[in-house]
PDB file of N, CA and C in Angstrom:
ATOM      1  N   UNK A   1     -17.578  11.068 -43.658  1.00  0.00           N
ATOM      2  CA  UNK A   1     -17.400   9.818 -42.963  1.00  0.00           C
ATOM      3  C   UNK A   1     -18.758   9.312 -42.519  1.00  0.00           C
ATOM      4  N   UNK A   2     -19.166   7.766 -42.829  1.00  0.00           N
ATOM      5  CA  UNK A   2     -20.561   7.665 -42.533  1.00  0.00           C
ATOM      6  C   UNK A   2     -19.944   6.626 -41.221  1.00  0.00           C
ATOM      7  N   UNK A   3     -21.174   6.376 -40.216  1.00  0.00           N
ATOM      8  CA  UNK A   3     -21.058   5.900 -38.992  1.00  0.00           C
ATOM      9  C   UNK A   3     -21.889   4.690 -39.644  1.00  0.00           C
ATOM     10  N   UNK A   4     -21.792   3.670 -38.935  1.00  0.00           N
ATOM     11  CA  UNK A   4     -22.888   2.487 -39.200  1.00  0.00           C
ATOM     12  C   UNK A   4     -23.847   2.292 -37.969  1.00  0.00           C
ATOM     13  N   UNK A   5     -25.045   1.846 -37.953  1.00  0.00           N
ATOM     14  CA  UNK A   5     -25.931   1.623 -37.020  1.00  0.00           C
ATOM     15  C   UNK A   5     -25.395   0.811 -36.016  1.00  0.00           C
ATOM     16  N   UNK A   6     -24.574  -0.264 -36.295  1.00  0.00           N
ATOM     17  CA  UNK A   6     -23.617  -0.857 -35.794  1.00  0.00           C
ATOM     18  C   UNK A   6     -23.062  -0.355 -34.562  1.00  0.00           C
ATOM     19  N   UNK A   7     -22.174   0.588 -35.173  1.00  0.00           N
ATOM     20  CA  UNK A   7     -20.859   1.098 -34.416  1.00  0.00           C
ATOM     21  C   UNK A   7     -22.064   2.080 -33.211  1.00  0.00           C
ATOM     22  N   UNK A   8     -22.891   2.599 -33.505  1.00  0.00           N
ATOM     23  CA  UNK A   8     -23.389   3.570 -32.515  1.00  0.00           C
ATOM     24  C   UNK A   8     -23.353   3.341 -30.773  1.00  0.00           C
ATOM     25  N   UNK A   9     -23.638   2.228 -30.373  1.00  0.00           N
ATOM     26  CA  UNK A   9     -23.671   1.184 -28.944  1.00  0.00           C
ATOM     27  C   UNK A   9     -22.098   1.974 -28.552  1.00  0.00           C
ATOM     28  N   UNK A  10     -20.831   1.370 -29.692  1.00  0.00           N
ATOM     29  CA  UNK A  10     -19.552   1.635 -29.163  1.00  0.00           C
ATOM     30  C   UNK A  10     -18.979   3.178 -29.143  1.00  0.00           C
ATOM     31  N   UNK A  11     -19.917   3.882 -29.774  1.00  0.00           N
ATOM     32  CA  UNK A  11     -19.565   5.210 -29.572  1.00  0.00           C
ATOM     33  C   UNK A  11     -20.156   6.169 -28.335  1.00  0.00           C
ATOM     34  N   UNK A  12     -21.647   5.473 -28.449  1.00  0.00           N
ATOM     35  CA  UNK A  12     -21.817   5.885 -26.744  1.00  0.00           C
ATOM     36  C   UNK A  12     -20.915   5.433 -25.721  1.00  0.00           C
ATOM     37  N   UNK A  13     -20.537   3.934 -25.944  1.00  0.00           N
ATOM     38  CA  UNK A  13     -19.779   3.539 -24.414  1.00  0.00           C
ATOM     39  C   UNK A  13     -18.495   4.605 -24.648  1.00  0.00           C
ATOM     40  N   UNK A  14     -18.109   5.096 -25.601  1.00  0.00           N
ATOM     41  CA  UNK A  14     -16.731   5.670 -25.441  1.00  0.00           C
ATOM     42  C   UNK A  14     -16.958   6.814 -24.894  1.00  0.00           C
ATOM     43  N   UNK A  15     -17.540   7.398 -25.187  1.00  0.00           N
ATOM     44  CA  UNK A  15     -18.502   8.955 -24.609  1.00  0.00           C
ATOM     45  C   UNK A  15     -18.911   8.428 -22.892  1.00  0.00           C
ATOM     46  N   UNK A  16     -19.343   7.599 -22.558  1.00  0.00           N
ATOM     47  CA  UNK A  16     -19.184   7.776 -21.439  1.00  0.00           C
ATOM     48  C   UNK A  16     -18.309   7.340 -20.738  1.00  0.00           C
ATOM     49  N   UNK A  17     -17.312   6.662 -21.236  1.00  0.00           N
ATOM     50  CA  UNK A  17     -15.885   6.650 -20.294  1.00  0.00           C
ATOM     51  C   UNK A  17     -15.212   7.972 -19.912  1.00  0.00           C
ATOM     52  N   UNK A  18     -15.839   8.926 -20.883  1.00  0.00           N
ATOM     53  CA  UNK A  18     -14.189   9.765 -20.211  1.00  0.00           C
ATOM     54  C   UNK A  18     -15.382  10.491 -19.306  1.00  0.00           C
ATOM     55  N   UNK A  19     -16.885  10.606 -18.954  1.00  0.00           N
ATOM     56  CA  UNK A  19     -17.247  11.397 -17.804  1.00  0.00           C
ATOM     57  C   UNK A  19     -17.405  10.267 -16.644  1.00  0.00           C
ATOM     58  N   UNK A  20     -16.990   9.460 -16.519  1.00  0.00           N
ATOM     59  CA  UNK A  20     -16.980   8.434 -15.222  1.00  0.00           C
ATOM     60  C   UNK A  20     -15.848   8.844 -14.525  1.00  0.00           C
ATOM     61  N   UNK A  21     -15.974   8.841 -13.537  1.00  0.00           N
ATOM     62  CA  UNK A  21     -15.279   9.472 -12.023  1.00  0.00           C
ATOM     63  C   UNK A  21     -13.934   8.258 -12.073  1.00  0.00           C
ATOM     64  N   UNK A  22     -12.878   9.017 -11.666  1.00  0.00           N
ATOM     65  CA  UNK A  22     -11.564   8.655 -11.800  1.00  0.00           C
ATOM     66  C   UNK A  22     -11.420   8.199 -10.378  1.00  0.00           C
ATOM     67  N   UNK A  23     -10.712   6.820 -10.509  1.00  0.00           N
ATOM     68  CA  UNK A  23     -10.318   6.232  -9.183  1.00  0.00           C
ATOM     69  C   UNK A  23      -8.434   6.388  -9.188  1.00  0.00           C
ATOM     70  N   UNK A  24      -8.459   6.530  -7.836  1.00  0.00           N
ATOM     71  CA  UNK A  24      -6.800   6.829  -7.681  1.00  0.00           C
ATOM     72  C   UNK A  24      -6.318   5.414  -7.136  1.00  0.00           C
ATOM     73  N   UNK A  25      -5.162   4.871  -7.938  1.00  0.00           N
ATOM     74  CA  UNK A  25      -4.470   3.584  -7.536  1.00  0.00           C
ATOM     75  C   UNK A  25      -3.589   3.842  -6.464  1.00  0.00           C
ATOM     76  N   UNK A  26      -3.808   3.553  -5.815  1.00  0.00           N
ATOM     77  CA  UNK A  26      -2.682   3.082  -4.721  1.00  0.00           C
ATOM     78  C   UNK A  26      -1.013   3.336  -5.216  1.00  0.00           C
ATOM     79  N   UNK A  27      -0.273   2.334  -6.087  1.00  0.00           N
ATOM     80  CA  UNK A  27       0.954   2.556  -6.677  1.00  0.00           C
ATOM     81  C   UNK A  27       1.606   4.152  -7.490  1.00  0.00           C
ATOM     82  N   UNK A  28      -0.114   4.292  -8.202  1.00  0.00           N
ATOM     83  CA  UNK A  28       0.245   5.480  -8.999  1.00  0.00           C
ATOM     84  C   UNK A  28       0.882   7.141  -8.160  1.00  0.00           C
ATOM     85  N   UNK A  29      -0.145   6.715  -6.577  1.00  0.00           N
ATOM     86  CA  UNK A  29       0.361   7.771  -5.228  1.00  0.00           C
ATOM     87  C   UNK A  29       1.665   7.555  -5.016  1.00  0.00           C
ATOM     88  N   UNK A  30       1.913   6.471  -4.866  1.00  0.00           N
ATOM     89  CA  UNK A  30       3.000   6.107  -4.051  1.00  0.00           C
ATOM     90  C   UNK A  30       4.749   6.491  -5.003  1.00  0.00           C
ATOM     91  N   UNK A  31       4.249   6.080  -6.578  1.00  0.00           N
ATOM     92  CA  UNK A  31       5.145   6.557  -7.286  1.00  0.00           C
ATOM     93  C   UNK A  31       5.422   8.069  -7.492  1.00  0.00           C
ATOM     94  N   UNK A  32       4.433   8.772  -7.273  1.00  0.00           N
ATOM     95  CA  UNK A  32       4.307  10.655  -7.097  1.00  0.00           C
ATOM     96  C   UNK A  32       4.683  10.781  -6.220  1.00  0.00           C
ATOM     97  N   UNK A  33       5.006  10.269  -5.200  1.00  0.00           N
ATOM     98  CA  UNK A  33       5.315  11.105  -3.384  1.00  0.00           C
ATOM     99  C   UNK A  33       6.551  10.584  -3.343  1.00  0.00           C
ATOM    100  N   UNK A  34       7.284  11.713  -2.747  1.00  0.00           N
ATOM    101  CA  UNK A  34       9.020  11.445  -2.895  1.00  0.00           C
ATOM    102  C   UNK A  34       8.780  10.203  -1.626  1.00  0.00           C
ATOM    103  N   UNK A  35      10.020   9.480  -1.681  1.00  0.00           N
ATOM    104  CA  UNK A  35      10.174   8.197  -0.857  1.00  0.00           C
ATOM    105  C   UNK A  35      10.306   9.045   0.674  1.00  0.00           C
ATOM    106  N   UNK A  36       9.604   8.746   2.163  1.00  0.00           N
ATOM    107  CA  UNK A  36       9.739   8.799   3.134  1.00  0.00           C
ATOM    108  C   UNK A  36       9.636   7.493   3.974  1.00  0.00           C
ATOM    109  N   UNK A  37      10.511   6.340   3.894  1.00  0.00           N
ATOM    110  CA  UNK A  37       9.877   5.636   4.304  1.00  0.00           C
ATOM    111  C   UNK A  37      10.592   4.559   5.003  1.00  0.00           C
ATOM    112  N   UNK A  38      11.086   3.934   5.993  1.00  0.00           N
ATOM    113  CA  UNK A  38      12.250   2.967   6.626  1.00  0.00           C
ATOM    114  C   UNK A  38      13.018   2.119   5.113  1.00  0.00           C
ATOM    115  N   UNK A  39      13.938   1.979   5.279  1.00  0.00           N
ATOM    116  CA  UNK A  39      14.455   0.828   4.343  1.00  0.00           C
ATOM    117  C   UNK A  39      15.148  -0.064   4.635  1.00  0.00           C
ATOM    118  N   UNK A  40      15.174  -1.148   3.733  1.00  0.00           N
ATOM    119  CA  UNK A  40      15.196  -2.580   4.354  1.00  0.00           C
ATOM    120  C   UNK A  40      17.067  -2.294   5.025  1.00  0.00           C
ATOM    121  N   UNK A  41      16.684  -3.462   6.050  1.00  0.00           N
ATOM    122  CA  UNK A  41      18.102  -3.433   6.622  1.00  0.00           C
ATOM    123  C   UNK A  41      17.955  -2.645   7.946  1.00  0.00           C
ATOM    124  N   UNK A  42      17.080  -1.554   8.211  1.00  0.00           N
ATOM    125  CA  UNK A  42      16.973  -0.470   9.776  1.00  0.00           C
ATOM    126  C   UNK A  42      16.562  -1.408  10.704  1.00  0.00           C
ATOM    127  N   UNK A  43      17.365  -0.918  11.469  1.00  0.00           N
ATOM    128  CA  UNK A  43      17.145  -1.491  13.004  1.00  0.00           C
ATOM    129  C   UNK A  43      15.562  -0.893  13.719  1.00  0.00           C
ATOM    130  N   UNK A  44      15.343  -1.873  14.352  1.00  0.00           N
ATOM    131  CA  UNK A  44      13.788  -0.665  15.193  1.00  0.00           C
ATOM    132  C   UNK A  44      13.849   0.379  15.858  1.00  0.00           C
ATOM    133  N   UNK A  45      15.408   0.879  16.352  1.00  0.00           N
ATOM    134  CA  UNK A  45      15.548   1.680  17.087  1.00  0.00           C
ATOM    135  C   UNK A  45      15.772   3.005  16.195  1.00  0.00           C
ATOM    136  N   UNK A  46      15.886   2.283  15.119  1.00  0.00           N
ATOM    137  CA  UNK A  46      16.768   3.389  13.812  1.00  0.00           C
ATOM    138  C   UNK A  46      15.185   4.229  13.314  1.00  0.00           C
ATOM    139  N   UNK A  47      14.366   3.079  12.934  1.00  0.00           N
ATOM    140  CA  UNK A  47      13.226   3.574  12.702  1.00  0.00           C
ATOM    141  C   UNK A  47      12.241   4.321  13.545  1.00  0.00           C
ATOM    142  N   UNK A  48      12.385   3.816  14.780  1.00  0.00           N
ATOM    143  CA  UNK A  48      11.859   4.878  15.910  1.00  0.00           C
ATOM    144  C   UNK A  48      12.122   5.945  15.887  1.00  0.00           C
ATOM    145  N   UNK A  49      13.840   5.672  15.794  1.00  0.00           N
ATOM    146  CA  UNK A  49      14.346   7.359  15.925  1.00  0.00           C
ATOM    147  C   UNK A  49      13.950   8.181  14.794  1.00  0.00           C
ATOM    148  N   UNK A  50      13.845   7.550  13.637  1.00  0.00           N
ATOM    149  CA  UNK A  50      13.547   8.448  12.394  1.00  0.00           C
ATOM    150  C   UNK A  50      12.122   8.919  12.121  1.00  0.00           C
ATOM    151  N   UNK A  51      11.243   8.091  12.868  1.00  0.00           N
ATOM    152  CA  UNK A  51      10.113   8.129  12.483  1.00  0.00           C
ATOM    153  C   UNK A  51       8.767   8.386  12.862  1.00  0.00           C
ATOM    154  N   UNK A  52       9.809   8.045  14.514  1.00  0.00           N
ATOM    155  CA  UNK A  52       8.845   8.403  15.821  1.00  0.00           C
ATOM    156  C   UNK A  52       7.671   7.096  15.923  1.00  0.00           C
ATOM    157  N   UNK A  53       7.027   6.718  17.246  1.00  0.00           N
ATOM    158  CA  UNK A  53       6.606   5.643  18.022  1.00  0.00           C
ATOM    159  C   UNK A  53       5.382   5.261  16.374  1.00  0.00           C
ATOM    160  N   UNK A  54       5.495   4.023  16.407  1.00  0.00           N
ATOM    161  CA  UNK A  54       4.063   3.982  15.856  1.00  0.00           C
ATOM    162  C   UNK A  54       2.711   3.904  16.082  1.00  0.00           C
ATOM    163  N   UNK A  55       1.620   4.285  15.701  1.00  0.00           N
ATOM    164  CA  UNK A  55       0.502   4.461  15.596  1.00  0.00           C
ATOM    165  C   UNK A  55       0.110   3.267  16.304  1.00  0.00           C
ATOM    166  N   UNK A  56       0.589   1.820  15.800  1.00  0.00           N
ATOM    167  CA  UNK A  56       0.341   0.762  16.038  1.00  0.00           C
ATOM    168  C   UNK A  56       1.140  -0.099  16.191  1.00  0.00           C
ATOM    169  N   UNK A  57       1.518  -1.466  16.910  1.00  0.00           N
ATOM    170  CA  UNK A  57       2.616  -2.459  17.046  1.00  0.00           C
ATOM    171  C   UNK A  57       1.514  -3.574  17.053  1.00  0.00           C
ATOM    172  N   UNK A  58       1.212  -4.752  16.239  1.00  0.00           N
ATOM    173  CA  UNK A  58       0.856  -5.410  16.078  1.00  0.00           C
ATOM    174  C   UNK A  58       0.946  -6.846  16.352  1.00  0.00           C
ATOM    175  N   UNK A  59       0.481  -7.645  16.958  1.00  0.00           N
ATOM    176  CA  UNK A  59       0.723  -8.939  17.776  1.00  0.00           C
ATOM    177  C   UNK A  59       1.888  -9.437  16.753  1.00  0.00           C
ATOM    178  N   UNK A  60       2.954 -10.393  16.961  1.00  0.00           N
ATOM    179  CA  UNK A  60       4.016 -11.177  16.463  1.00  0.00           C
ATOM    180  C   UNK A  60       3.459 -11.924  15.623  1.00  0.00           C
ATOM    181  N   UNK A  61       3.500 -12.277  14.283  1.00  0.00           N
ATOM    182  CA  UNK A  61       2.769 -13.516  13.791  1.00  0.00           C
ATOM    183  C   UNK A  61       4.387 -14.772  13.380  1.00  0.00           C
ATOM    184  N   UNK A  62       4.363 -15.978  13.076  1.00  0.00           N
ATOM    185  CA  UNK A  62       5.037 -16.837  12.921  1.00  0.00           C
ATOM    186  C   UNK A  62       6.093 -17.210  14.051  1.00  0.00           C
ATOM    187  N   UNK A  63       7.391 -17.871  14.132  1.00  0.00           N
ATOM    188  CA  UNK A  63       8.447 -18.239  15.009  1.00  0.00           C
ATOM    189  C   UNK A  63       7.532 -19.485  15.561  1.00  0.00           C
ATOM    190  N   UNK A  64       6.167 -20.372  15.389  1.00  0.00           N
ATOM    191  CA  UNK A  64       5.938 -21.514  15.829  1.00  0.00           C
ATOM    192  C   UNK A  64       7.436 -22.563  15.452  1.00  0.00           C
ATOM    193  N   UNK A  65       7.993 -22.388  14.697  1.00  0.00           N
ATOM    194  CA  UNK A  65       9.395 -23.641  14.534  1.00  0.00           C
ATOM    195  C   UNK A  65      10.879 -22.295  13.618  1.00  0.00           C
ATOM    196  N   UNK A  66      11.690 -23.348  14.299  1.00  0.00           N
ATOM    197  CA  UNK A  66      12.770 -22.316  14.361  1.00  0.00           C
ATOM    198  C   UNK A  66      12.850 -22.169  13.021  1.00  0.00           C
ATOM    199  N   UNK A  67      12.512 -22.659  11.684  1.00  0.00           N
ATOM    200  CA  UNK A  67      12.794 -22.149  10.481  1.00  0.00           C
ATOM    201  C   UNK A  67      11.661 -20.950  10.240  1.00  0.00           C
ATOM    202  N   UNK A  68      10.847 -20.632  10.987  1.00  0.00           N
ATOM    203  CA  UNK A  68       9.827 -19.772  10.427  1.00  0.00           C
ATOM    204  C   UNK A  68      10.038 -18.654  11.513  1.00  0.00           C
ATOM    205  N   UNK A  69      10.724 -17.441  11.313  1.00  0.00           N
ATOM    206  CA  UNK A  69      11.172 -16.228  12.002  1.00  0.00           C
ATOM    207  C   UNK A  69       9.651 -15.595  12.175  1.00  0.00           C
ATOM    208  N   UNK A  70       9.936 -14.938  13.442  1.00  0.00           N
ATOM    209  CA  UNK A  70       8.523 -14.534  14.041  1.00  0.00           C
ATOM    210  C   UNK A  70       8.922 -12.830  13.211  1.00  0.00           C
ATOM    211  N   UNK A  71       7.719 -12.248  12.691  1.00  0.00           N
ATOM    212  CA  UNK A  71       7.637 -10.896  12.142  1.00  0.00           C
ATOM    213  C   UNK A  71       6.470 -10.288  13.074  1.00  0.00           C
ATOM    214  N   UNK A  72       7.339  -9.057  12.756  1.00  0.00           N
ATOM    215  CA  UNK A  72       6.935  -7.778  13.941  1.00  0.00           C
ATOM    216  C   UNK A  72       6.423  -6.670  12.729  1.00  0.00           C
ATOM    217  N   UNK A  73       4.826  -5.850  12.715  1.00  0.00           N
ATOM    218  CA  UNK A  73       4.414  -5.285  12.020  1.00  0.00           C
ATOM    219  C   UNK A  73       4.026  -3.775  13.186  1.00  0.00           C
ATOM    220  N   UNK A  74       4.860  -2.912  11.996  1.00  0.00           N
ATOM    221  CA  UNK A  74       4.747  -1.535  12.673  1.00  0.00           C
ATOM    222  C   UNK A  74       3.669  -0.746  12.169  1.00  0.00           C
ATOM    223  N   UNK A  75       2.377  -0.196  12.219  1.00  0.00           N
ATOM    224  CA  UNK A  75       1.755   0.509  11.898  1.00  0.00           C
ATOM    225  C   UNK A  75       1.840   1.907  11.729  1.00  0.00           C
ATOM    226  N   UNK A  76       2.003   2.690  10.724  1.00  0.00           N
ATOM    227  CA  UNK A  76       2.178   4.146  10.177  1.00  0.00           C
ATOM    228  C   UNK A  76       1.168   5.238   9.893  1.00  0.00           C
ATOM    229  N   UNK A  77       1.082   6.077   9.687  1.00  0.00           N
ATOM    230  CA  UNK A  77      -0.373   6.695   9.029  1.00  0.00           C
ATOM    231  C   UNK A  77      -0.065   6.131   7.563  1.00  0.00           C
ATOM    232  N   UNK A  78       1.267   6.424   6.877  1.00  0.00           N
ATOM    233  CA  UNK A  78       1.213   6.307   5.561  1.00  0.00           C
ATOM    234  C   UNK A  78       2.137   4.853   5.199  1.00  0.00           C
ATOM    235  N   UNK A  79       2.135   3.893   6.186  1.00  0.00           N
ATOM    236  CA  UNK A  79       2.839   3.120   5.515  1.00  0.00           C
ATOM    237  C   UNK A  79       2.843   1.859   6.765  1.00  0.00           C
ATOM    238  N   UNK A  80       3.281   0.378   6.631  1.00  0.00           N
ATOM    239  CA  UNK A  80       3.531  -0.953   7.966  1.00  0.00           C
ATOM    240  C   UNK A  80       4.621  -0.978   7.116  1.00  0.00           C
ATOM    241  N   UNK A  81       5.044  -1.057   8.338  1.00  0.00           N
ATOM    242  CA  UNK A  81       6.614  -1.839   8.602  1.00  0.00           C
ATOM    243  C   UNK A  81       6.734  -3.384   9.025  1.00  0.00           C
ATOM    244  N   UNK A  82       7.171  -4.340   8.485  1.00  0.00           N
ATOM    245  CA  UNK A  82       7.898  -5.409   9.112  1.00  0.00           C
ATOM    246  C   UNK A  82       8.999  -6.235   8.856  1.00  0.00           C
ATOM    247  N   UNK A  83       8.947  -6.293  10.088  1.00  0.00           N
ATOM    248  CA  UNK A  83      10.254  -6.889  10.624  1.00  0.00           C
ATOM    249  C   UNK A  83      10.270  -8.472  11.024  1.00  0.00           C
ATOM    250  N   UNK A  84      11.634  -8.803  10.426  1.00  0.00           N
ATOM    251  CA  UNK A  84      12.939 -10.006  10.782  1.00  0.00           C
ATOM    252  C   UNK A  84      13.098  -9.576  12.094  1.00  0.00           C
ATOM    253  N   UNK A  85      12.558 -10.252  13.341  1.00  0.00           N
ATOM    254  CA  UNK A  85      13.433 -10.042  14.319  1.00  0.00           C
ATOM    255  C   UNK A  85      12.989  -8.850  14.336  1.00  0.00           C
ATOM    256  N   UNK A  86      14.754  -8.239  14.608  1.00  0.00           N
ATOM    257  CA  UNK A  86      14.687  -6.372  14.656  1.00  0.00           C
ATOM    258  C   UNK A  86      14.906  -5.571  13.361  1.00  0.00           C
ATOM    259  N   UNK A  87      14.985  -6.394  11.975  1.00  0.00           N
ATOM    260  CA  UNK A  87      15.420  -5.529  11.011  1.00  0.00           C
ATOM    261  C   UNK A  87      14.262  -5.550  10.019  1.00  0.00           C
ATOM    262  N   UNK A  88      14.168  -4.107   9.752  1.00  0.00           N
ATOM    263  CA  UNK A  88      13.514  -3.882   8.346  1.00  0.00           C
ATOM    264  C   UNK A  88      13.176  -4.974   7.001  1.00  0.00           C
ATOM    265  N   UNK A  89      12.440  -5.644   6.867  1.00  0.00           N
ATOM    266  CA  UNK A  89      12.128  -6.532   6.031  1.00  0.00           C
ATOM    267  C   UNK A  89      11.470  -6.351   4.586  1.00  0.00           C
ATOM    268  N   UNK A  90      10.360  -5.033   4.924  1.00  0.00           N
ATOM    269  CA  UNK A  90       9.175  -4.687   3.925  1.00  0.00           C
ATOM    270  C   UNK A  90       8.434  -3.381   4.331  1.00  0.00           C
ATOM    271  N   UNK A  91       8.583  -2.793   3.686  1.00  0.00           N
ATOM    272  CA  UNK A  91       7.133  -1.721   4.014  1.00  0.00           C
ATOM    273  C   UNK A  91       6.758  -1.121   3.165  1.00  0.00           C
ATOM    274  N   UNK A  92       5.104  -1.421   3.521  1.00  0.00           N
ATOM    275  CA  UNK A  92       3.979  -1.229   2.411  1.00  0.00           C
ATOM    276  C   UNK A  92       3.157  -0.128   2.517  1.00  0.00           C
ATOM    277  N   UNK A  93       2.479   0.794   1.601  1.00  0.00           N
ATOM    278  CA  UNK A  93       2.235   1.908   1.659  1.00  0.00           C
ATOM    279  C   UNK A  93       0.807   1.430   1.892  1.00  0.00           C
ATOM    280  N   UNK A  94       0.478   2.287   3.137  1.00  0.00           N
ATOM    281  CA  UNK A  94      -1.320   2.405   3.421  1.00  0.00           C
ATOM    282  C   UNK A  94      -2.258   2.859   2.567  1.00  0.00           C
ATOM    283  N   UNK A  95      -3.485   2.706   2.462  1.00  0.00           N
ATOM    284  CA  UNK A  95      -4.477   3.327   1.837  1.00  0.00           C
ATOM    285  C   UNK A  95      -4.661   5.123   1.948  1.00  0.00           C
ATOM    286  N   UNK A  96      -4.602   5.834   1.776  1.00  0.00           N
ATOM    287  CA  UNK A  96      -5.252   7.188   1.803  1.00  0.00           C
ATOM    288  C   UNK A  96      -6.471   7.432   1.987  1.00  0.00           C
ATOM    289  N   UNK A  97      -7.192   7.142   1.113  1.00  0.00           N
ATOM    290  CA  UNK A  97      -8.813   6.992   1.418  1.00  0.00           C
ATOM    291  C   UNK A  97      -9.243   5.788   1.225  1.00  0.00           C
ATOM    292  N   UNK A  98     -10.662   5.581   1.929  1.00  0.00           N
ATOM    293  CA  UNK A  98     -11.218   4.451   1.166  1.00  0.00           C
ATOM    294  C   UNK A  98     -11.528   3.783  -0.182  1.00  0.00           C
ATOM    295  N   UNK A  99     -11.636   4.868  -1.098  1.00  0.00           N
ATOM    296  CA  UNK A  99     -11.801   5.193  -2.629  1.00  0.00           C
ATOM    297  C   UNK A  99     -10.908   4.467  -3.430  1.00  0.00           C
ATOM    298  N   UNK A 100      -9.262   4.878  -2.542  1.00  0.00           N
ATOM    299  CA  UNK A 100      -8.169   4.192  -3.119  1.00  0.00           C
ATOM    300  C   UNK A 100      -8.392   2.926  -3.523  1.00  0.00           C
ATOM    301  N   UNK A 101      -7.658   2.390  -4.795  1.00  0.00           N
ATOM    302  CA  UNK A 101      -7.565   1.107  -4.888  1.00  0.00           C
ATOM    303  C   UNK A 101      -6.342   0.625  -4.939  1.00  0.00           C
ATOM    304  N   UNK A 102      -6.115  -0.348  -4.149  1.00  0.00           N
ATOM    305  CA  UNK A 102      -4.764  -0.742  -3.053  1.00  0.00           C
ATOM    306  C   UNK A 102      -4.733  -2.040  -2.274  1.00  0.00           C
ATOM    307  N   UNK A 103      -3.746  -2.278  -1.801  1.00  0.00           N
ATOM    308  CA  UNK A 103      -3.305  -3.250  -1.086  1.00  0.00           C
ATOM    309  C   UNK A 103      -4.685  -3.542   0.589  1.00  0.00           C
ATOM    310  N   UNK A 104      -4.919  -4.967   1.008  1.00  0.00           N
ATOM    311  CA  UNK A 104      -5.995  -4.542   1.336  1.00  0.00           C
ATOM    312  C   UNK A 104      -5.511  -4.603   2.697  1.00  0.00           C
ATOM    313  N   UNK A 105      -5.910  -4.269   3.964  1.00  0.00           N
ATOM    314  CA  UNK A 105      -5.317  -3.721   5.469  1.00  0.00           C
ATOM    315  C   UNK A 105      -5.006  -5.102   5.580  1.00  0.00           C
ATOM    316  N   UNK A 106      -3.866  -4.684   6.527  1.00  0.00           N
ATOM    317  CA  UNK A 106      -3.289  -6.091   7.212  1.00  0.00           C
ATOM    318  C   UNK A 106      -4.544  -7.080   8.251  1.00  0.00           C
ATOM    319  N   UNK A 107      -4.210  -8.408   8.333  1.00  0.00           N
ATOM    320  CA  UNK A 107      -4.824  -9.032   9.163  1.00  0.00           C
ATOM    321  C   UNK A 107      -4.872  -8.918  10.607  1.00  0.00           C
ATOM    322  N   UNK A 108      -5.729  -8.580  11.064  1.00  0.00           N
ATOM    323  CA  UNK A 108      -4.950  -8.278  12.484  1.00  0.00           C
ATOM    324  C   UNK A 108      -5.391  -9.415  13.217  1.00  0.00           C
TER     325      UNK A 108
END
């Protein structure tokens, strides 16, 4: 098999892809780790009880006009919670390390 002078550029870049340092996705964790995590529909009291106080409770954002429901964001080590009111709406899995590539921290 002859190589062409050509192709040589694309055979180095391929050679050095596979020794470049592996980044961990965010989703790819989250799909490996069995589910621990509120689900939509829990009450706050449900999630307290299951989950114990959070780390963080985060100022109210929206409810300026009655069509726009004010949401309540629970802070986790591994995951925010928010909330409709009092019910479970969404929750998004935190970063692990900085390294991770992921969803980026909430606004505070």
């Amino acid at each position: 098999m002859k190589t062409s002078i050509a192709a040589l550029p694309l055979i180095a870049l391929l050679a050095m892809a596979g020794t470049a340092s592996a980044e961990t996705l965010l989703i790819d964790r989250v799909q490996q780790e069995p589910a621990s995590a509120p689900v939509r529909g829990q009450s706050m009291a449900q999630v307290e009880s299951q989950f114990g106080a959070p780390a963080e409770r985060m100022d109210p954002r929206g409810g300026q006009k009655s069509q726009w429901p004010t949401i309540n964001r629970w802070v986790y080590p591994a995951f925010t919670v928010y909330f409709e009111k009092n019910r479970v709406i969404d929750v998004v899995a935190n970063k692990a390390t900085a390294a991770e590539i992921g969803p980026k921290p909430p606004i505070r």
